[in-house]
PDB file of N, CA and C in Angstrom:
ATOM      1  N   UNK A   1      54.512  85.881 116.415  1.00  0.00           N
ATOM      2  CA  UNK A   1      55.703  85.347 115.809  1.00  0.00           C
ATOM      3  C   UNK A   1      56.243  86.290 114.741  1.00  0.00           C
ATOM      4  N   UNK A   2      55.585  86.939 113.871  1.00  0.00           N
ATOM      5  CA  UNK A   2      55.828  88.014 112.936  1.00  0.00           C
ATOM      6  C   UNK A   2      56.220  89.306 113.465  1.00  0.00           C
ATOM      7  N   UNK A   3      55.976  89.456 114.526  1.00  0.00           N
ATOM      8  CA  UNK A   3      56.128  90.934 115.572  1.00  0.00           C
ATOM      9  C   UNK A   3      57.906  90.641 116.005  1.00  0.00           C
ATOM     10  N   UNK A   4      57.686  89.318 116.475  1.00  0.00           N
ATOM     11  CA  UNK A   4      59.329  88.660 116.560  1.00  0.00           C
ATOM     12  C   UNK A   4      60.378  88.856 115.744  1.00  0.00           C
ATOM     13  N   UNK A   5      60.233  88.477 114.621  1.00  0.00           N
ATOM     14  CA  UNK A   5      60.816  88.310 113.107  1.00  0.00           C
ATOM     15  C   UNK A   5      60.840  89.960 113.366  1.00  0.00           C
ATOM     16  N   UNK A   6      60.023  90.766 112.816  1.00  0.00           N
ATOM     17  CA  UNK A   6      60.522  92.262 112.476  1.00  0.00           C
ATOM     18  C   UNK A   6      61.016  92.840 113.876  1.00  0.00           C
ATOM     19  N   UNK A   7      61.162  92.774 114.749  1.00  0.00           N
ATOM     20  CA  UNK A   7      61.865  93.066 115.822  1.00  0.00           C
ATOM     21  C   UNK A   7      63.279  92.771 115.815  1.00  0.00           C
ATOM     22  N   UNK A   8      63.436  91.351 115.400  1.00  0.00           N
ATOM     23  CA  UNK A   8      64.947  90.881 115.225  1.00  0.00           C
ATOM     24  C   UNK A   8      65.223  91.385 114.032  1.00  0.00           C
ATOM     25  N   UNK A   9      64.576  91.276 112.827  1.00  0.00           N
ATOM     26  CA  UNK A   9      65.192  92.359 111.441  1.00  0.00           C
ATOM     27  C   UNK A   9      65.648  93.880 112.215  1.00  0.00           C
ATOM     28  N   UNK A  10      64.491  94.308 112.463  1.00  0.00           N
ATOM     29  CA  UNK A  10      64.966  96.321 112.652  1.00  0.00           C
ATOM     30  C   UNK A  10      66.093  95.860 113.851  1.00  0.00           C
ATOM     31  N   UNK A  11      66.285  95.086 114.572  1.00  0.00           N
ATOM     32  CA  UNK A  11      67.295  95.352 115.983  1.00  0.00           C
ATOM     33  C   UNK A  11      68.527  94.844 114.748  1.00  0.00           C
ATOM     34  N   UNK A  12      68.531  93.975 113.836  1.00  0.00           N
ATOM     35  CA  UNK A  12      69.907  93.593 112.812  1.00  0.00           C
ATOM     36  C   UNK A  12      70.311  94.862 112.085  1.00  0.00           C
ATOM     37  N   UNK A  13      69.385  95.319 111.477  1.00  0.00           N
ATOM     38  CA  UNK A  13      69.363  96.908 110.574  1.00  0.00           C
ATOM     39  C   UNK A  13      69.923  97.465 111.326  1.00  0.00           C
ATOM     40  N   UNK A  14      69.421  98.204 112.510  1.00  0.00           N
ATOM     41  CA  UNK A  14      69.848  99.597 112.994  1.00  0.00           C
ATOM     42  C   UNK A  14      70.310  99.403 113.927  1.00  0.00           C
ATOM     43  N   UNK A  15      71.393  97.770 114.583  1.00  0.00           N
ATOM     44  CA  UNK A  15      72.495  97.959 115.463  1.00  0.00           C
ATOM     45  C   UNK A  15      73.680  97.535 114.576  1.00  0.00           C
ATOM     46  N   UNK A  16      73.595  96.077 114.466  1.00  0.00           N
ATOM     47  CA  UNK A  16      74.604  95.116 113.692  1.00  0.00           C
ATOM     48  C   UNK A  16      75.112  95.738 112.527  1.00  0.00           C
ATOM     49  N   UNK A  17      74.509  95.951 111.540  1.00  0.00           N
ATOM     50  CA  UNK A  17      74.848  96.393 110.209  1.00  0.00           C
ATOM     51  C   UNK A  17      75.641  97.802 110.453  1.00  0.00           C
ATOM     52  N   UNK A  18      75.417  98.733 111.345  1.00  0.00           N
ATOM     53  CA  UNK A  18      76.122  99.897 110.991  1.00  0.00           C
ATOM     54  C   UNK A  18      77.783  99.462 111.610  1.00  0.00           C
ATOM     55  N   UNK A  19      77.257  98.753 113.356  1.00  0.00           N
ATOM     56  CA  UNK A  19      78.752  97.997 113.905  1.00  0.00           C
ATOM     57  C   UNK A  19      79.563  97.222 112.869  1.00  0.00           C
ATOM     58  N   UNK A  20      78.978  96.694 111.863  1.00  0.00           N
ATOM     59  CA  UNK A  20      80.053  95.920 110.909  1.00  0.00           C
ATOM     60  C   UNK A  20      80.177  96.545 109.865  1.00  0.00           C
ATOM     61  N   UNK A  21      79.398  97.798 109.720  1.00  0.00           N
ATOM     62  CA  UNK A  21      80.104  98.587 108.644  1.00  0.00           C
ATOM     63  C   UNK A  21      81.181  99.469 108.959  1.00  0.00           C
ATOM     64  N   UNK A  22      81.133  99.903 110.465  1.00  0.00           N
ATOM     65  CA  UNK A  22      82.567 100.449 111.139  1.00  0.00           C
ATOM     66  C   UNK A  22      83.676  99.625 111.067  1.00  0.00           C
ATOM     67  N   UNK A  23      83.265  98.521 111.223  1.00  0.00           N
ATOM     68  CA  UNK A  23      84.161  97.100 111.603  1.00  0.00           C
ATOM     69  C   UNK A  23      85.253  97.393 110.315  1.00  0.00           C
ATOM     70  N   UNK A  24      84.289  97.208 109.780  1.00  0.00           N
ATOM     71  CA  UNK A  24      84.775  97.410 107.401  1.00  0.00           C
ATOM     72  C   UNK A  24      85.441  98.710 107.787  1.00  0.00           C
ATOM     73  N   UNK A  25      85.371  99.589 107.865  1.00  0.00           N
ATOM     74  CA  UNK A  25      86.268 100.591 107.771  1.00  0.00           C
ATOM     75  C   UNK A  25      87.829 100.540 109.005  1.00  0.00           C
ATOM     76  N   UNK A  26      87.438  99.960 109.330  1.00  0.00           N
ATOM     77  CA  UNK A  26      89.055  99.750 110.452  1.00  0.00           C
ATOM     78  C   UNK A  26      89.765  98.962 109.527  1.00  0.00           C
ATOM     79  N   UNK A  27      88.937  97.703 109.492  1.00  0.00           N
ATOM     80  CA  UNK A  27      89.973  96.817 108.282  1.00  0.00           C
ATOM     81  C   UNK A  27      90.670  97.473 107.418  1.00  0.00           C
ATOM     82  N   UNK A  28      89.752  98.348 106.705  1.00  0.00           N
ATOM     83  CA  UNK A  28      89.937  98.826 105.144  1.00  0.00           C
ATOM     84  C   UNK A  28      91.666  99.749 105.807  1.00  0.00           C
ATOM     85  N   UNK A  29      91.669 100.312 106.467  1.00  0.00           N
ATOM     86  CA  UNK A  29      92.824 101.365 107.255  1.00  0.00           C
ATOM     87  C   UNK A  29      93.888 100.227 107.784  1.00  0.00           C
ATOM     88  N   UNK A  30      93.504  99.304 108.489  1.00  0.00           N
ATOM     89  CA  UNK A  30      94.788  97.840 108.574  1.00  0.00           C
ATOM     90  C   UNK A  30      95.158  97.324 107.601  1.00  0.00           C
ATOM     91  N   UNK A  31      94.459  97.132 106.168  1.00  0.00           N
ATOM     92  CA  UNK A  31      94.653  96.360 105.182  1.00  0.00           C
ATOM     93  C   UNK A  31      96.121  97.681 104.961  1.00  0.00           C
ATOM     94  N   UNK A  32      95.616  98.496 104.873  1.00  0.00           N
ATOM     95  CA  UNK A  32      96.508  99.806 103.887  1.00  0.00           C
ATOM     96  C   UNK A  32      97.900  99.806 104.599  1.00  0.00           C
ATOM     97  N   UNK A  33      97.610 100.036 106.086  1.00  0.00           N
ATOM     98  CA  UNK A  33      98.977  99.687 106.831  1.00  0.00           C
ATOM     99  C   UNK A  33     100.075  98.201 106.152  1.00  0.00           C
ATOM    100  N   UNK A  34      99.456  97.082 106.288  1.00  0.00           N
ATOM    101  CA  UNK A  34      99.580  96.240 106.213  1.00  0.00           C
ATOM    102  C   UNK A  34     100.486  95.966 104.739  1.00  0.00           C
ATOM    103  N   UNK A  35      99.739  96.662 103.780  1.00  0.00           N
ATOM    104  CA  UNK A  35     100.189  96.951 102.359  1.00  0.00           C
ATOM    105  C   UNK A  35     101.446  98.057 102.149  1.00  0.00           C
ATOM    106  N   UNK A  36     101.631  98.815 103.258  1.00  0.00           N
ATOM    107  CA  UNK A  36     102.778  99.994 103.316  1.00  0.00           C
ATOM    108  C   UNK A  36     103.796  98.969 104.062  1.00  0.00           C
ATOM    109  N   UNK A  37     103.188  98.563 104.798  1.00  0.00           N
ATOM    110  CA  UNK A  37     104.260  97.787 105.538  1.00  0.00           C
ATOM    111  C   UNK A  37     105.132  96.457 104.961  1.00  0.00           C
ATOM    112  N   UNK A  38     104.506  95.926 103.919  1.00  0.00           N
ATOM    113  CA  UNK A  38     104.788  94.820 102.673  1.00  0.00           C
ATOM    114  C   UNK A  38     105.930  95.576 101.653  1.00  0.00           C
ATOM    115  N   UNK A  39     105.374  97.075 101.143  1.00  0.00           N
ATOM    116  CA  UNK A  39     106.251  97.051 100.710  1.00  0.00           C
ATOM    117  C   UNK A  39     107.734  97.727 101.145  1.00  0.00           C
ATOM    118  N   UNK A  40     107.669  98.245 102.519  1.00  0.00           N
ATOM    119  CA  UNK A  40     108.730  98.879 102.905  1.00  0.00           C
ATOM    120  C   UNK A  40     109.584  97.563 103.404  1.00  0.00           C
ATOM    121  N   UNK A  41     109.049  96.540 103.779  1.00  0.00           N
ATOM    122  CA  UNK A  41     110.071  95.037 103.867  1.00  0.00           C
ATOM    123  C   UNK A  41     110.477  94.790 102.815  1.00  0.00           C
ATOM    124  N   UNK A  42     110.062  94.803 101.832  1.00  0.00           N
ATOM    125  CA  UNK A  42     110.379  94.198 100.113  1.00  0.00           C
ATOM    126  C   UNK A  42     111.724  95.471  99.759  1.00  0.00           C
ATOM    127  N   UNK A  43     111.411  96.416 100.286  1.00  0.00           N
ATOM    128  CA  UNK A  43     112.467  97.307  99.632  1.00  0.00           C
ATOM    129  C   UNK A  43     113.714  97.058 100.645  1.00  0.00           C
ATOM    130  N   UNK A  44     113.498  96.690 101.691  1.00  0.00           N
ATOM    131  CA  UNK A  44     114.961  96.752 102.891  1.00  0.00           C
ATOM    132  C   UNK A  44     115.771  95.293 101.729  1.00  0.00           C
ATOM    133  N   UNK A  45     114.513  94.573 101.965  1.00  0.00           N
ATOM    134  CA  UNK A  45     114.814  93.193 101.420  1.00  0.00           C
ATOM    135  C   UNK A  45     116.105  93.361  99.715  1.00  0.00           C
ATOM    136  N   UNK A  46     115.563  94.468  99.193  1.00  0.00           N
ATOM    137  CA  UNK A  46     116.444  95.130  97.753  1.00  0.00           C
ATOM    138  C   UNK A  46     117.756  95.247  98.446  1.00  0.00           C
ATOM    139  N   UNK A  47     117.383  96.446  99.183  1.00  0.00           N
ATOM    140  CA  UNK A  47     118.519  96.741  99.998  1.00  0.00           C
ATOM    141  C   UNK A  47     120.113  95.803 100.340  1.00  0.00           C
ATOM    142  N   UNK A  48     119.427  95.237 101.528  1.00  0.00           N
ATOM    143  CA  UNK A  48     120.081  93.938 101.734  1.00  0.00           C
ATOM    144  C   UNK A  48     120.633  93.336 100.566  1.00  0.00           C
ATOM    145  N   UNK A  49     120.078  92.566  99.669  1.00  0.00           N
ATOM    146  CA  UNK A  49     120.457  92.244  98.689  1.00  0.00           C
ATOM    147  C   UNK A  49     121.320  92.705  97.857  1.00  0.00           C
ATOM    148  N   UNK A  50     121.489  94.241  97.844  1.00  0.00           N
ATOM    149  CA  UNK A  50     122.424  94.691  97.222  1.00  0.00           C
ATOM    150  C   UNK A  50     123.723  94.789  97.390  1.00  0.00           C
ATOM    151  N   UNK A  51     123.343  95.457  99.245  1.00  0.00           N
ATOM    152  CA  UNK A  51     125.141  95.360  99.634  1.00  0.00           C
ATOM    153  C   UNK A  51     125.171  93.993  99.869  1.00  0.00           C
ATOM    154  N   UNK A  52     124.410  93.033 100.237  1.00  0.00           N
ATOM    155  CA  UNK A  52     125.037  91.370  99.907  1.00  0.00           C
ATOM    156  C   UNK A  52     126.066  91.075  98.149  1.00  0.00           C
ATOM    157  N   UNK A  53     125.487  91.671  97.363  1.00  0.00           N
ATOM    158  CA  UNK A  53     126.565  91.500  96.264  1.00  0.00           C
ATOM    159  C   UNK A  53     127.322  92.424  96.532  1.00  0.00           C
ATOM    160  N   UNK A  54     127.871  93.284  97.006  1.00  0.00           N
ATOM    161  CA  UNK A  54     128.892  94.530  96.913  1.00  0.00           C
ATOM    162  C   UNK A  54     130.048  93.782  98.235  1.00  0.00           C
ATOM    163  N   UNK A  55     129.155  92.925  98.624  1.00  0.00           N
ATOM    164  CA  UNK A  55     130.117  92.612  99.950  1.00  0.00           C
ATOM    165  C   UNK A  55     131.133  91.221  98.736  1.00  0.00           C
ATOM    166  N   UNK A  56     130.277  90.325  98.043  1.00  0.00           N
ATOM    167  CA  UNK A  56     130.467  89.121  97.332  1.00  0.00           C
ATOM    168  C   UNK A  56     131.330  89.849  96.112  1.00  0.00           C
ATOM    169  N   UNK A  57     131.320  90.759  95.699  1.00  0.00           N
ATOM    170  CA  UNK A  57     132.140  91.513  94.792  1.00  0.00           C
ATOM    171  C   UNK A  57     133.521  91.735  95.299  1.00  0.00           C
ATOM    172  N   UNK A  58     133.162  92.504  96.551  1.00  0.00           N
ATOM    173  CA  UNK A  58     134.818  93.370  97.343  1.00  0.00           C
ATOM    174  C   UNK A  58     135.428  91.607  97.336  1.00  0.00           C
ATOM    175  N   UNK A  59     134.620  91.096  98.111  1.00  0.00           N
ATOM    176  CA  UNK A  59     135.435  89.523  98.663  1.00  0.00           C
ATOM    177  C   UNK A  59     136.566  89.027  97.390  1.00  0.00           C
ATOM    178  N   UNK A  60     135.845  88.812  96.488  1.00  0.00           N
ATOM    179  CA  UNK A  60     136.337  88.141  95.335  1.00  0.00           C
ATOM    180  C   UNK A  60     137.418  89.445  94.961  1.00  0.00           C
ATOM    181  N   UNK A  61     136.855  90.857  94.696  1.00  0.00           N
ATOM    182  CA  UNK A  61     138.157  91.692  94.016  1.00  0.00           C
ATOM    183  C   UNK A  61     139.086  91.304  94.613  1.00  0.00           C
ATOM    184  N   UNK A  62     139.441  91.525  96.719  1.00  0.00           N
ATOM    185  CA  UNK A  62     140.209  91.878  97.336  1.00  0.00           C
ATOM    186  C   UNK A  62     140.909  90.366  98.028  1.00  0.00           C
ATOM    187  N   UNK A  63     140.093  89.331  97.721  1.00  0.00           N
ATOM    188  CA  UNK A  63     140.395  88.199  98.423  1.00  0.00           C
ATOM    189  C   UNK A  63     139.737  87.918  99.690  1.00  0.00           C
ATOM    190  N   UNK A  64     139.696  86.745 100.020  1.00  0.00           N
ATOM    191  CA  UNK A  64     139.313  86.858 101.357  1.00  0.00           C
ATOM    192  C   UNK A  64     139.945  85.917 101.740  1.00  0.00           C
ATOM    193  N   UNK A  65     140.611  86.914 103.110  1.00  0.00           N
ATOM    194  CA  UNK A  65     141.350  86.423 103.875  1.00  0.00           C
ATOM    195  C   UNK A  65     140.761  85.951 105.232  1.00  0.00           C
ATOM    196  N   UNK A  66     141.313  85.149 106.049  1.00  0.00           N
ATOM    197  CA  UNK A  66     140.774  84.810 107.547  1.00  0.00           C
ATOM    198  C   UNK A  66     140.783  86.384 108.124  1.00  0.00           C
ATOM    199  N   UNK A  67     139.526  86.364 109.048  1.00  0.00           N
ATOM    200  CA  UNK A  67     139.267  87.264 109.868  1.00  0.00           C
ATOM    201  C   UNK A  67     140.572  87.427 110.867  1.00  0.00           C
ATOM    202  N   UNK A  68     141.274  86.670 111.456  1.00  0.00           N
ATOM    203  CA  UNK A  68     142.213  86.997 112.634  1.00  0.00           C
ATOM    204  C   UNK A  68     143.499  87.624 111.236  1.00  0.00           C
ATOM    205  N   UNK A  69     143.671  86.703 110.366  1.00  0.00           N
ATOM    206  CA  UNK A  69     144.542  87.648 109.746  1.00  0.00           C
ATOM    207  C   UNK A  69     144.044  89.278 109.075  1.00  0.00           C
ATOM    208  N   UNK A  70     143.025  89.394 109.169  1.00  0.00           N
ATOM    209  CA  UNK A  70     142.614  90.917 108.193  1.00  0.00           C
ATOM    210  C   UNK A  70     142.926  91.379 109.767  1.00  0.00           C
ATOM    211  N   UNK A  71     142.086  91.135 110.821  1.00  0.00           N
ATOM    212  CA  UNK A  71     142.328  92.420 112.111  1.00  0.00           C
ATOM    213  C   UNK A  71     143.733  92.359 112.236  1.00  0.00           C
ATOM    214  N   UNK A  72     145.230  91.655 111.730  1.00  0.00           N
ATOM    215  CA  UNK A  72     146.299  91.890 112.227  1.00  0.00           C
ATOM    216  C   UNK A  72     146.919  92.892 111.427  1.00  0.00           C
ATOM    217  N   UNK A  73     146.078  92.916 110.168  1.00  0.00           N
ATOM    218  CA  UNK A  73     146.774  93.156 108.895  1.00  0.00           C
ATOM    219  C   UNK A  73     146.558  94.253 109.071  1.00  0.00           C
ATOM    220  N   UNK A  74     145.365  94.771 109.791  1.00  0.00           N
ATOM    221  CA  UNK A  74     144.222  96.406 109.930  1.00  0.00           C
ATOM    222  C   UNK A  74     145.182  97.390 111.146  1.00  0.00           C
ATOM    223  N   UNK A  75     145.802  96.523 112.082  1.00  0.00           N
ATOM    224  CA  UNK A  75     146.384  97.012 113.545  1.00  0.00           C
ATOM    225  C   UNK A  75     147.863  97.216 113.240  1.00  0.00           C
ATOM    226  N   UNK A  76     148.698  96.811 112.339  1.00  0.00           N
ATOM    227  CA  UNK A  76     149.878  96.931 112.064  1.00  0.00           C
ATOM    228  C   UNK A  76     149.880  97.842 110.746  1.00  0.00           C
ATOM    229  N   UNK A  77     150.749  99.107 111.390  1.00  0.00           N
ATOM    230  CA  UNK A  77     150.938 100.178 110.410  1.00  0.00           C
ATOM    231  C   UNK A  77     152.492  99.823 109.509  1.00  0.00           C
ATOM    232  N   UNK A  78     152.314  99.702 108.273  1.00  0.00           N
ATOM    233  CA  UNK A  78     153.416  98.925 107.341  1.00  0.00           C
ATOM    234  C   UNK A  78     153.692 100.544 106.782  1.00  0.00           C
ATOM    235  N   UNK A  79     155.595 100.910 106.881  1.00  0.00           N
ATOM    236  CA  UNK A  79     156.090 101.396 106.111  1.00  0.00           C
ATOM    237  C   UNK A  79     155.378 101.956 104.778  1.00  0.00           C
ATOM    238  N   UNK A  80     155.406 102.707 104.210  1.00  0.00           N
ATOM    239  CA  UNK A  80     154.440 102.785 102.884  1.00  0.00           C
ATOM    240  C   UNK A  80     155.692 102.514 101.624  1.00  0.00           C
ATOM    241  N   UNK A  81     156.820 102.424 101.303  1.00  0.00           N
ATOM    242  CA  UNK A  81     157.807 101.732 100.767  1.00  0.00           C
ATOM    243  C   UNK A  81     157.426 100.129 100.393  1.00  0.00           C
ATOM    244  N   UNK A  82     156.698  99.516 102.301  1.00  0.00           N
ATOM    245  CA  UNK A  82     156.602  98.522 101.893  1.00  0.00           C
ATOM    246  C   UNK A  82     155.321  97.792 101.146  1.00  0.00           C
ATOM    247  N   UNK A  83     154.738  98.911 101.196  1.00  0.00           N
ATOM    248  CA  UNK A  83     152.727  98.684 101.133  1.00  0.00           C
ATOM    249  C   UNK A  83     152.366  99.015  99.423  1.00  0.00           C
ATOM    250  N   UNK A  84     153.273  98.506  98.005  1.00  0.00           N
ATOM    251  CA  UNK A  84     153.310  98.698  96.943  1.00  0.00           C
ATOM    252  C   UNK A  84     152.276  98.406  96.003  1.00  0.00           C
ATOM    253  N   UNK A  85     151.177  97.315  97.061  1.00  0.00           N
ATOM    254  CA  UNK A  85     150.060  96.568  96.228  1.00  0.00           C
ATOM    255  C   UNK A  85     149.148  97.666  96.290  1.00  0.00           C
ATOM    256  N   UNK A  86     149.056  98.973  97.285  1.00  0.00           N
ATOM    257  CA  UNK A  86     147.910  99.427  97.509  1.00  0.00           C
ATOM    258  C   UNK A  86     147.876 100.848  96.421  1.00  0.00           C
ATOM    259  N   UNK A  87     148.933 100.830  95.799  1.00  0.00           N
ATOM    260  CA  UNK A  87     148.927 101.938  94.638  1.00  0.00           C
ATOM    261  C   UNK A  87     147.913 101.072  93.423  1.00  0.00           C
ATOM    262  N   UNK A  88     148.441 100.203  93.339  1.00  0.00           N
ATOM    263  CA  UNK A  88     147.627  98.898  92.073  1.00  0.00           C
ATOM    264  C   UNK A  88     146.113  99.050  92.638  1.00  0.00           C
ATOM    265  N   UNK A  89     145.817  98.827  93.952  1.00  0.00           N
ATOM    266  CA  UNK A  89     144.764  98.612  94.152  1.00  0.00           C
ATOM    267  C   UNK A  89     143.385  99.601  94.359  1.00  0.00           C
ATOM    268  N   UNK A  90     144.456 100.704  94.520  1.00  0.00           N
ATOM    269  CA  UNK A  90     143.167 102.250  94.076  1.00  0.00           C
ATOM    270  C   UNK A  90     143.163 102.029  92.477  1.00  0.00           C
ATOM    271  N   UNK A  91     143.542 101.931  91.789  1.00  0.00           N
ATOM    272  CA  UNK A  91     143.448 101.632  90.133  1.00  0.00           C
ATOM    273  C   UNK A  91     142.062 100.960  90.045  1.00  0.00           C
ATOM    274  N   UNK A  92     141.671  99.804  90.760  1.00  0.00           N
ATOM    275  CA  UNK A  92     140.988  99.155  90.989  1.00  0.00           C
ATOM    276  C   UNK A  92     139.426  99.914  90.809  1.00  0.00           C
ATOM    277  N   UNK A  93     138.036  99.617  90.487  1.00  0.00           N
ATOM    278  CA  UNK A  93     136.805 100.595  90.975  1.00  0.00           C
ATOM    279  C   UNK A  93     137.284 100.682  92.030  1.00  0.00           C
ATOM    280  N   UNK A  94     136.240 101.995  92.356  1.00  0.00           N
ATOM    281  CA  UNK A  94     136.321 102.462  93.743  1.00  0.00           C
ATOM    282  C   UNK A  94     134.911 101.924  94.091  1.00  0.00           C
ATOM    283  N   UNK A  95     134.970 102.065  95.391  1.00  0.00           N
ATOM    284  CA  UNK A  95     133.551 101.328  95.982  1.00  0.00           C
ATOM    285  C   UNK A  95     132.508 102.818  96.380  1.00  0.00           C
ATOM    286  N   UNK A  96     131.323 102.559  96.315  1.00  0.00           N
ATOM    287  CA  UNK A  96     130.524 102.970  95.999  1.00  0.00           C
ATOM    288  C   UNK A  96     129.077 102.688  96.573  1.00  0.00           C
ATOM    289  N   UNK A  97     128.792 103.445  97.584  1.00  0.00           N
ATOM    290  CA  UNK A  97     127.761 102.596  98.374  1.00  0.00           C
ATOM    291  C   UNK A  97     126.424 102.726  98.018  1.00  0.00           C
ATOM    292  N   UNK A  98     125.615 101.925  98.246  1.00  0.00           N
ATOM    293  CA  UNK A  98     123.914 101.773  97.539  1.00  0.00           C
ATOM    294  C   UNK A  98     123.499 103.437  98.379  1.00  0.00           C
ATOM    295  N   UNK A  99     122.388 104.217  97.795  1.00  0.00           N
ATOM    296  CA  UNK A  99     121.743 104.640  98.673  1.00  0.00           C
ATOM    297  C   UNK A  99     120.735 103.834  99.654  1.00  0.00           C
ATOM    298  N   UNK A 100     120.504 104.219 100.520  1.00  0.00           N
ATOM    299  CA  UNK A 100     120.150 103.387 101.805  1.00  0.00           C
ATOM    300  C   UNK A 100     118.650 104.188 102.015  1.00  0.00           C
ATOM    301  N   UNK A 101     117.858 103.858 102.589  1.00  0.00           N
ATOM    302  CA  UNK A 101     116.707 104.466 102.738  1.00  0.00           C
ATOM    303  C   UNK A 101     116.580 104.576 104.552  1.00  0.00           C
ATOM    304  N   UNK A 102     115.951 105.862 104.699  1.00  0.00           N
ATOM    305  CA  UNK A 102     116.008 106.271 105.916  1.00  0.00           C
ATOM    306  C   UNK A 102     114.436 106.250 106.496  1.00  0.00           C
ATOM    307  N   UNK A 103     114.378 105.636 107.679  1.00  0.00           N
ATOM    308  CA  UNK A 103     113.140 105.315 108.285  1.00  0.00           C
ATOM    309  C   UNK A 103     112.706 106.413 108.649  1.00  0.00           C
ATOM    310  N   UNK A 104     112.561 107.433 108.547  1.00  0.00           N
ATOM    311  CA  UNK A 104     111.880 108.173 109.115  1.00  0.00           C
ATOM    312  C   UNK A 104     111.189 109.017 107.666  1.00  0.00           C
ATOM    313  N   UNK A 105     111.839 108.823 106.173  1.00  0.00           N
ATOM    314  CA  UNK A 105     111.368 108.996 105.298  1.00  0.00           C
ATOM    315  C   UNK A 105     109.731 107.979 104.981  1.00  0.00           C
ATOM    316  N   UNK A 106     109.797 107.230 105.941  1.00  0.00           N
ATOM    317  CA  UNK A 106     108.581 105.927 105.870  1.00  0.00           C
ATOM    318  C   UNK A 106     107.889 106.126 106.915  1.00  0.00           C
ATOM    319  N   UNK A 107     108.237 106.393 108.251  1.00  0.00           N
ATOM    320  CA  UNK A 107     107.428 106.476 109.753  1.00  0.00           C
ATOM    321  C   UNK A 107     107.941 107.636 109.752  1.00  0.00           C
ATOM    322  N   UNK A 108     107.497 109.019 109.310  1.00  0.00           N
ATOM    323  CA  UNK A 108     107.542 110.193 109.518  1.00  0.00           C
ATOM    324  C   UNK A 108     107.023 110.244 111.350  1.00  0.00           C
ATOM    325  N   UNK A 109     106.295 109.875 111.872  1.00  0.00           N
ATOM    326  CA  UNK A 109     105.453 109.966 113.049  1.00  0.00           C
ATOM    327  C   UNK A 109     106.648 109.585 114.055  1.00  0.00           C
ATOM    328  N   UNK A 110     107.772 108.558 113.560  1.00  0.00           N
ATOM    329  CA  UNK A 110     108.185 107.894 115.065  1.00  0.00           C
ATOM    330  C   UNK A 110     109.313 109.579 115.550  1.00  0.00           C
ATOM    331  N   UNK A 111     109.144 110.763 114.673  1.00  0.00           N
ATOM    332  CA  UNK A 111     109.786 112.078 115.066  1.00  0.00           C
ATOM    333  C   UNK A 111     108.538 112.145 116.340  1.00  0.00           C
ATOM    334  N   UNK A 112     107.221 112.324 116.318  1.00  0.00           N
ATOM    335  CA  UNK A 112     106.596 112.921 117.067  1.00  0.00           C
ATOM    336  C   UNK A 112     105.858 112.158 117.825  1.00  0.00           C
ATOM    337  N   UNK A 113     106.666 110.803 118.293  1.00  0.00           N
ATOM    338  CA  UNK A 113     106.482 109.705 119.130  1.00  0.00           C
ATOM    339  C   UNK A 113     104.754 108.678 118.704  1.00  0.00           C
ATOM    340  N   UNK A 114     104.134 109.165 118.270  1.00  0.00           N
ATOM    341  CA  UNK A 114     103.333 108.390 117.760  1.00  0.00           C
ATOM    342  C   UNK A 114     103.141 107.868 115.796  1.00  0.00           C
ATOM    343  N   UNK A 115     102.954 106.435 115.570  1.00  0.00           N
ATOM    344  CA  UNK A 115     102.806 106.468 114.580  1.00  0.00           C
ATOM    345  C   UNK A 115     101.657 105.396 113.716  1.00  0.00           C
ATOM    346  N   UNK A 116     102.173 105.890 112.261  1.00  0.00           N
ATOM    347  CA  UNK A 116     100.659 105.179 112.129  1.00  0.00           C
ATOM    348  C   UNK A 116      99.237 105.750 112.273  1.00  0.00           C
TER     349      UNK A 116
END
């Protein structure tokens, strides 16, 4: 029965324990992914958020009008005699876009088809 017992100890030692100490090191490399990958969502998430106010800004500077009236307003070329608001309205800030972050500054790899 004791021959048993240390048979099942040394077969736990010198199979199991090293397999779950590999095990631990894959995790430890998913956790890290996992943590790059948290924060590159959190930053799109900034992102987003930002031109969401720049969009809630223009709306309110410029008005918002119905969509079928802005595409009529966009397709019809007006005299410039008659178009007097749009001198006032460069006076106005100028718009100014967020920098944007580029995926391949984050997945350098998806250039050389594998990544990660």
């Amino acid at each position: 029965m004791l021959d048993m017992i240390r048979n099942d100890s040394s077969q736990v030692i010198n199979e199991s324990v090293p397999h779950i100490h590999a095990k631990a090191m894959e995790m430890k490399k998913l956790y890290r992914k996992i943590d790059k990958l948290e924060t590159f969502v959190k930053m799109i998430g900034n992102n987003v958020a930002g031109m969401e106010e720049q969009i809630i800004k223009a709306e309110s500077d410029l008005g918002n009008f119905p969509n079928t009236l802005k595409k009529l307003l966009y397709t019809i070329n007006v005299p410039s005699f008659l178009n007097k608001s749009s001198s006032s309205r460069q006076n106005q800030a100028l718009y100014e876009p967020l920098d944007l972050f580029k995926t391949e500054d984050y997945f350098p790899c998806l250039d050389q088809g594998q990544c990660m």
